[in-house]
Protein backbone atom coordinates (compact mmCIF):
# COMPACT_ATOMS: atom_id res chain seq x y z
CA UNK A 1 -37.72 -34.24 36.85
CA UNK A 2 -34.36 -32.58 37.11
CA UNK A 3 -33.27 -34.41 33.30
CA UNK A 4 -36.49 -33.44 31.70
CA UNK A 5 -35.89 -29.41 33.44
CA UNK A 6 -32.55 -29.37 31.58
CA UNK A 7 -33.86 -30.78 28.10
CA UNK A 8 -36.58 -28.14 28.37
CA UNK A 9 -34.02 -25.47 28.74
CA UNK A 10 -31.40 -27.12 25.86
CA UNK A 11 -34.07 -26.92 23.46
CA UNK A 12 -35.10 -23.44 24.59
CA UNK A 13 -31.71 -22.45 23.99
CA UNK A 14 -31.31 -24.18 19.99
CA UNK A 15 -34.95 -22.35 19.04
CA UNK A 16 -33.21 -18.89 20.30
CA UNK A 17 -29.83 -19.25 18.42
CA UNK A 18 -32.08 -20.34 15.52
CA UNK A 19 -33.81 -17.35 15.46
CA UNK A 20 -31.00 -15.44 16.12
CA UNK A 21 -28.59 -13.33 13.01
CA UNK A 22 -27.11 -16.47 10.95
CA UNK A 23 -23.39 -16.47 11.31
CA UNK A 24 -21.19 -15.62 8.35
CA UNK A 25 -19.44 -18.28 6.38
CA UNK A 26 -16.36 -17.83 3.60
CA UNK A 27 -17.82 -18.29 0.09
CA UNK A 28 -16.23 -21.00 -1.06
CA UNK A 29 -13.13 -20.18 -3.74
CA UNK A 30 -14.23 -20.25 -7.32
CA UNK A 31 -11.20 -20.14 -10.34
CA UNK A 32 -10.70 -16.49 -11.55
CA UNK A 33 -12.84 -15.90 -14.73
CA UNK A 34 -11.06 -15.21 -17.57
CA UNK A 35 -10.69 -16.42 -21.32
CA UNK A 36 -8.38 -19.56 -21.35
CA UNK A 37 -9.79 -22.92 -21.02
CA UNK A 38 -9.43 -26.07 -21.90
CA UNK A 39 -10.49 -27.47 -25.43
CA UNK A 40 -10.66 -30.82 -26.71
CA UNK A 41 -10.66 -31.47 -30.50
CA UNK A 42 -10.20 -35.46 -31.65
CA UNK A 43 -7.65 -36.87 -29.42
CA UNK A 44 -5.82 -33.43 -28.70
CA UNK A 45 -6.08 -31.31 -26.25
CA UNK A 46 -5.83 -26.97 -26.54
CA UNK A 47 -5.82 -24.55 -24.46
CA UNK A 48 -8.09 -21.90 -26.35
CA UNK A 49 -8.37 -18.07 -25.30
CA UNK A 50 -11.06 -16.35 -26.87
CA UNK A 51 -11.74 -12.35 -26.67
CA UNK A 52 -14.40 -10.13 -27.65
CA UNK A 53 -13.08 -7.02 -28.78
CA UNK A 54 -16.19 -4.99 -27.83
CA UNK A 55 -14.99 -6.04 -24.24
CA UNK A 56 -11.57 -6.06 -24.34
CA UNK A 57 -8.46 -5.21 -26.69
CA UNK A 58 -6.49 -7.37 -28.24
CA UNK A 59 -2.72 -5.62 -28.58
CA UNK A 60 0.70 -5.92 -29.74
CA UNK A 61 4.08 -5.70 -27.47
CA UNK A 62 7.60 -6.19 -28.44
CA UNK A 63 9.57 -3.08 -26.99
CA UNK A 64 8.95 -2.22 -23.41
CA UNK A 65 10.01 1.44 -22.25
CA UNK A 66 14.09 0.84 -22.52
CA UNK A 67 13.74 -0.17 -25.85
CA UNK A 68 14.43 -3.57 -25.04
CA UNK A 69 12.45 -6.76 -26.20
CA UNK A 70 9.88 -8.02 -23.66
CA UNK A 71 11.38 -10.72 -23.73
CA UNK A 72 9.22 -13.16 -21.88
CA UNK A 73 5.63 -13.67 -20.68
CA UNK A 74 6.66 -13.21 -16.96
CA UNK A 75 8.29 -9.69 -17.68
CA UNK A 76 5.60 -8.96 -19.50
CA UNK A 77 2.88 -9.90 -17.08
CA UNK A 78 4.77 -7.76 -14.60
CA UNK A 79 4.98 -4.66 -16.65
CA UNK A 80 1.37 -5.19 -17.34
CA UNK A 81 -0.47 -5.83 -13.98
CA UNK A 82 -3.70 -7.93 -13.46
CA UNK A 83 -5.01 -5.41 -16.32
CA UNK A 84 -3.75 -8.40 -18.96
CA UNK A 85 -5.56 -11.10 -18.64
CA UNK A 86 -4.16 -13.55 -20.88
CA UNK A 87 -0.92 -13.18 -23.22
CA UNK A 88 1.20 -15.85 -26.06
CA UNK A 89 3.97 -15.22 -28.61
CA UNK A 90 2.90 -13.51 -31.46
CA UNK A 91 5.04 -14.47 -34.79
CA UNK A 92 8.12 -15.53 -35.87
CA UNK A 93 11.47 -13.28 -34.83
CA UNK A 94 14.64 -13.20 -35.86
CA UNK A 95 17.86 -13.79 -33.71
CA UNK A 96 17.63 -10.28 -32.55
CA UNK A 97 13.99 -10.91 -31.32
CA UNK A 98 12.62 -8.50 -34.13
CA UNK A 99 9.38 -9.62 -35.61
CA UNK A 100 10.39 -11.57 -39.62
CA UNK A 101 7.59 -10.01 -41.48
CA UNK A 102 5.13 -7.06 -40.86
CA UNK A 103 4.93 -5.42 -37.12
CA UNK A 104 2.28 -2.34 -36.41
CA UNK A 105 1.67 -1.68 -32.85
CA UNK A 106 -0.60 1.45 -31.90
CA UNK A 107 -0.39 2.27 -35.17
CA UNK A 108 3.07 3.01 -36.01
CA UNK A 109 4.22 0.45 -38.40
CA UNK A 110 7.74 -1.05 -36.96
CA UNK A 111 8.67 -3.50 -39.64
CA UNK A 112 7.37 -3.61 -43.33
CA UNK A 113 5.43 -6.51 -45.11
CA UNK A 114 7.61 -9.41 -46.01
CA UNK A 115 6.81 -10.81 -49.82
CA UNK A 116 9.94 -12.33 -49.72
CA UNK A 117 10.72 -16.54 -50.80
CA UNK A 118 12.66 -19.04 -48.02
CA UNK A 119 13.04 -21.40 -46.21
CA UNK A 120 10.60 -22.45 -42.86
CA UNK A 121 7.08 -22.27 -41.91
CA UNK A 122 6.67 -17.96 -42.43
CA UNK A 123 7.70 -18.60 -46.28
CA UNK A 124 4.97 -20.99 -46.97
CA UNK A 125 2.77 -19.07 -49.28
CA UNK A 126 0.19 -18.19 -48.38
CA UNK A 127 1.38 -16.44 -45.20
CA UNK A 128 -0.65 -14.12 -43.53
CA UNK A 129 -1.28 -11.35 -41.02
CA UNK A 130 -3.07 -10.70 -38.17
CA UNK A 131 -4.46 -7.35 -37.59
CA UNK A 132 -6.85 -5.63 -34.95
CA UNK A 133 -8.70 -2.24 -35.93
CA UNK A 134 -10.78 -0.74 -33.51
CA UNK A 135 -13.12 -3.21 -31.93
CA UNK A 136 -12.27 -5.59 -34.74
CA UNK A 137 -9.94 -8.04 -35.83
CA UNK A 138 -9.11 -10.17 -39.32
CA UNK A 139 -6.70 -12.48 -40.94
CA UNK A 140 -5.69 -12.11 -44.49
CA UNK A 141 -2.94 -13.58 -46.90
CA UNK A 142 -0.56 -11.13 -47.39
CA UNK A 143 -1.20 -11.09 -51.21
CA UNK A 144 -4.86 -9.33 -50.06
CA UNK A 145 -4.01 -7.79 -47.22
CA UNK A 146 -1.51 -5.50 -49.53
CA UNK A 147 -4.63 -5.12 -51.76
CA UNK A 148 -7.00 -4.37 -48.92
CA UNK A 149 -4.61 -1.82 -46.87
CA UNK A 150 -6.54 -2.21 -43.85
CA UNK A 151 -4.48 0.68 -42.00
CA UNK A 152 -4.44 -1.54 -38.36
CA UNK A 153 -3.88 -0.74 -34.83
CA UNK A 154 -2.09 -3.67 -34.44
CA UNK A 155 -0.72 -6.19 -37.04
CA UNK A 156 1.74 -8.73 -36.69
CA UNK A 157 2.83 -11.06 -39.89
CA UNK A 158 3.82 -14.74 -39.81
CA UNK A 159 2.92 -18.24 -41.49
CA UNK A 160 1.97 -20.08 -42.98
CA UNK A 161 -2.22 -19.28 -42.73
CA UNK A 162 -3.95 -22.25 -41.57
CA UNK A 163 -7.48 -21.76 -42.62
CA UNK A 164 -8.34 -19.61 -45.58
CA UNK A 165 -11.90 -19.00 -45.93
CA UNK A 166 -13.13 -22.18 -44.77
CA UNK A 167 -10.58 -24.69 -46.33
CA UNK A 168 -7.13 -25.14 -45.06
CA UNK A 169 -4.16 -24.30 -46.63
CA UNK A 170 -3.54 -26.43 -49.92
CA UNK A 171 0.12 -27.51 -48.89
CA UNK A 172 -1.14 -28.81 -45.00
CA UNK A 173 -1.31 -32.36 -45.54
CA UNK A 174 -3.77 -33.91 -43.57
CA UNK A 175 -1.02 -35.27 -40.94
CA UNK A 176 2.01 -35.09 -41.80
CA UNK A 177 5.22 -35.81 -40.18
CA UNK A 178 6.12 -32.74 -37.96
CA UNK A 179 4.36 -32.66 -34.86
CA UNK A 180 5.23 -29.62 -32.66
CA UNK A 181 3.81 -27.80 -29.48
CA UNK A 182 2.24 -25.11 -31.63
CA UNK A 183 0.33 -21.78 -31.32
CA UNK A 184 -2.33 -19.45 -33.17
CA UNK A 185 -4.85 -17.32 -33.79
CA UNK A 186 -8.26 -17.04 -35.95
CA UNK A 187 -11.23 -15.32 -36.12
CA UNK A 188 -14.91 -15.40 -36.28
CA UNK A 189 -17.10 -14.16 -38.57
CA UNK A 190 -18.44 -10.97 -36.61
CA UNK A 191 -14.99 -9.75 -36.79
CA UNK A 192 -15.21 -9.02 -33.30
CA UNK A 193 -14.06 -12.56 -32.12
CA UNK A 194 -10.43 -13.13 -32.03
CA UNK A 195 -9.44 -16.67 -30.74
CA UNK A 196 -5.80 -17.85 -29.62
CA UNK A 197 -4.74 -21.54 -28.75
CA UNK A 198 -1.58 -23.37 -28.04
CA UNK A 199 -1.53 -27.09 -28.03
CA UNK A 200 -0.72 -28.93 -25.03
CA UNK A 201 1.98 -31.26 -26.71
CA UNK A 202 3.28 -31.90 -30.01
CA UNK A 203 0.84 -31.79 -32.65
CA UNK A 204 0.66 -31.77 -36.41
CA UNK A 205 -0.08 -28.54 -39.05
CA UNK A 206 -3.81 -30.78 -40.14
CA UNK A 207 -4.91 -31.23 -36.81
CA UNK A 208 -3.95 -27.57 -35.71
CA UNK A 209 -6.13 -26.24 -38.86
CA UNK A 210 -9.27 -28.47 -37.97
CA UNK A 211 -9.24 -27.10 -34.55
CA UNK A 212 -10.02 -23.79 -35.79
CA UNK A 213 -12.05 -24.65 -38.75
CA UNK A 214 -13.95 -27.61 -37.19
CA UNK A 215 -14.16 -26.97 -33.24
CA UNK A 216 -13.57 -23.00 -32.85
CA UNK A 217 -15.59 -21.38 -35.91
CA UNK A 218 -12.87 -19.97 -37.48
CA UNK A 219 -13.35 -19.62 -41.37
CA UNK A 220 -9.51 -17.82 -41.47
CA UNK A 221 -6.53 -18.34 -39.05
CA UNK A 222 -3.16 -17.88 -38.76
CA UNK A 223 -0.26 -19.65 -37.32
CA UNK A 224 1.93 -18.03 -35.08
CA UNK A 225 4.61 -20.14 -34.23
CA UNK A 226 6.16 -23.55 -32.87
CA UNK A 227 8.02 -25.17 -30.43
CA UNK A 228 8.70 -21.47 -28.64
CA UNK A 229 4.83 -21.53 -28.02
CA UNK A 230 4.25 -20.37 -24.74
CA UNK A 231 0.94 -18.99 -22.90
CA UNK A 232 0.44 -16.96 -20.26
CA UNK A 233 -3.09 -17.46 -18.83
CA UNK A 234 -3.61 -16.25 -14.99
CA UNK A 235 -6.81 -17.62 -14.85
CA UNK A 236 -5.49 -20.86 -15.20
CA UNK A 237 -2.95 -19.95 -13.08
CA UNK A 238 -0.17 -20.68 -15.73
CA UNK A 239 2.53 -18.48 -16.94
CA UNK A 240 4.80 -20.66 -19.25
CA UNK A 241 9.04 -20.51 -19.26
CA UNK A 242 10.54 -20.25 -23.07
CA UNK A 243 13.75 -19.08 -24.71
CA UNK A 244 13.66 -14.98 -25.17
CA UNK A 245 11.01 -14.60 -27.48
CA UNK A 246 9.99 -11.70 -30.17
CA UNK A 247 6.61 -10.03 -30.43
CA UNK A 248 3.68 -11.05 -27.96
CA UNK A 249 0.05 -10.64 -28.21
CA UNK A 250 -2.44 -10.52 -25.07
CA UNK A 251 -6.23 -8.62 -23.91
CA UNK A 252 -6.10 -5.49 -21.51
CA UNK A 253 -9.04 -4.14 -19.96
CA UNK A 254 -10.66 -1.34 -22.31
């Protein structure tokens, strides 16, 4: 009789906590949202950052407040705050860290349009230029961007293009010989779409064109650079070590 007395009451008990306020529990951890992620396209893997410039604006940095380059993605990132949420190399530099070809940030052109022949990816015509206006962004071949005189926020020149509307460039060989950890840029056709990647090991100029023609929608895009390619994506918790480095490009909060 005693057992059954104590049951009784046990159960009593459960039906009262039951009823009672539910205790609180931790949500469990979710990954920061942000726009890096991963991208697979044939056997290679990217790491793809795309941006809506109605949401967010794509900008130029080189020289921080002493005048001095940047530098790197980690002094950047510092200077910046959690307002940047994601942030790669931007063209090609010289050994001074000054950007080779054109360089517009806020709209104060820094460095003039390069037409000039050489050696090296940035001389092989056509190269092209990246430029955000506004809420919108585009890629043109030099040759029409110094016809169209877009007057940018932002611009930043290197090469060679990758995609020109819809078909790569005629002197990217389908895979050639030089594969490199490589990084750039395109965009979609709303003009509002502006969409980075960086390769996650070497890989060649054909492959790095299909990506954005094939896999990211990119009718015109832009390569940025090689083996100094470096990303800096906190949602991904990843903020990558290089050698000093020239212009960058990241998204701030509007």
């Amino acid at each position: 009789m005693m057992l059954r007395t104590v049951r009784a009451l046990l159960f009593a008990l459960s039906l009262t906590v039951g009823l009672g306020a539910p205790t609180s529990r931790a949500a469990p951890a979710t990954p920061a949202p942000g726009p890096c992620s991963s991208v697979q396209s044939g056997p290679e893997t990217f790491t793809v950052c795309v941006v809506d410039l109605k949401r967010q604006r794509v900008r130029l940095f080189w020289l921080g407040q002493d005048g001095l380059p940047y530098s790197s993605l980690g002094n950047l990132a510092e200077k910046q705050g959690p307002r940047l949420a994601f942030a790669m190399n931007a063209g090609m530099y010289d050994k001074g860290q000054a950007p080779v070809g054109l360089y517009v940030e806020d709209g104060r052109e820094m460095k003039g349009v390069s037409t000039a022949n050489g050696p090296g990816n940035f001389h092989l015509k056509p190269n092209g230029i990246f430029y955000v206006k506004g809420d919108r962004a585009g890629i043109l071949d030099t040759p029409r961007y110094l016809k169209a005189r877009p007057k940018p926020d932002f611009a930043t020149q290197s090469g060679p293009m990758l995609v020109i509307d819809g078909h790569i460039h005629p002197k990217i060989s389908t895979d050639g010989p030089s594969q490199k950890i490589r990084n750039g840029v395109g965009v979609r056709d709303d003009g509002h779409t502006a969409v980075f990647a960086i390769s996650e090991r070497p890989v060649t100029f054909g492959a790095f064109a299909r990506l954005f023609r094939d896999d990211l929608g990119c009718r015109n895009a832009l390569f940025l650079d090689g083996s100094v390619s470096s990303l800096y994506a906190p949602n991904l918790g990843r903020s990558d070590l290089s050698r000093p480095l020239g212009p960058l490009v990241g998204a701030v909060a509007r």
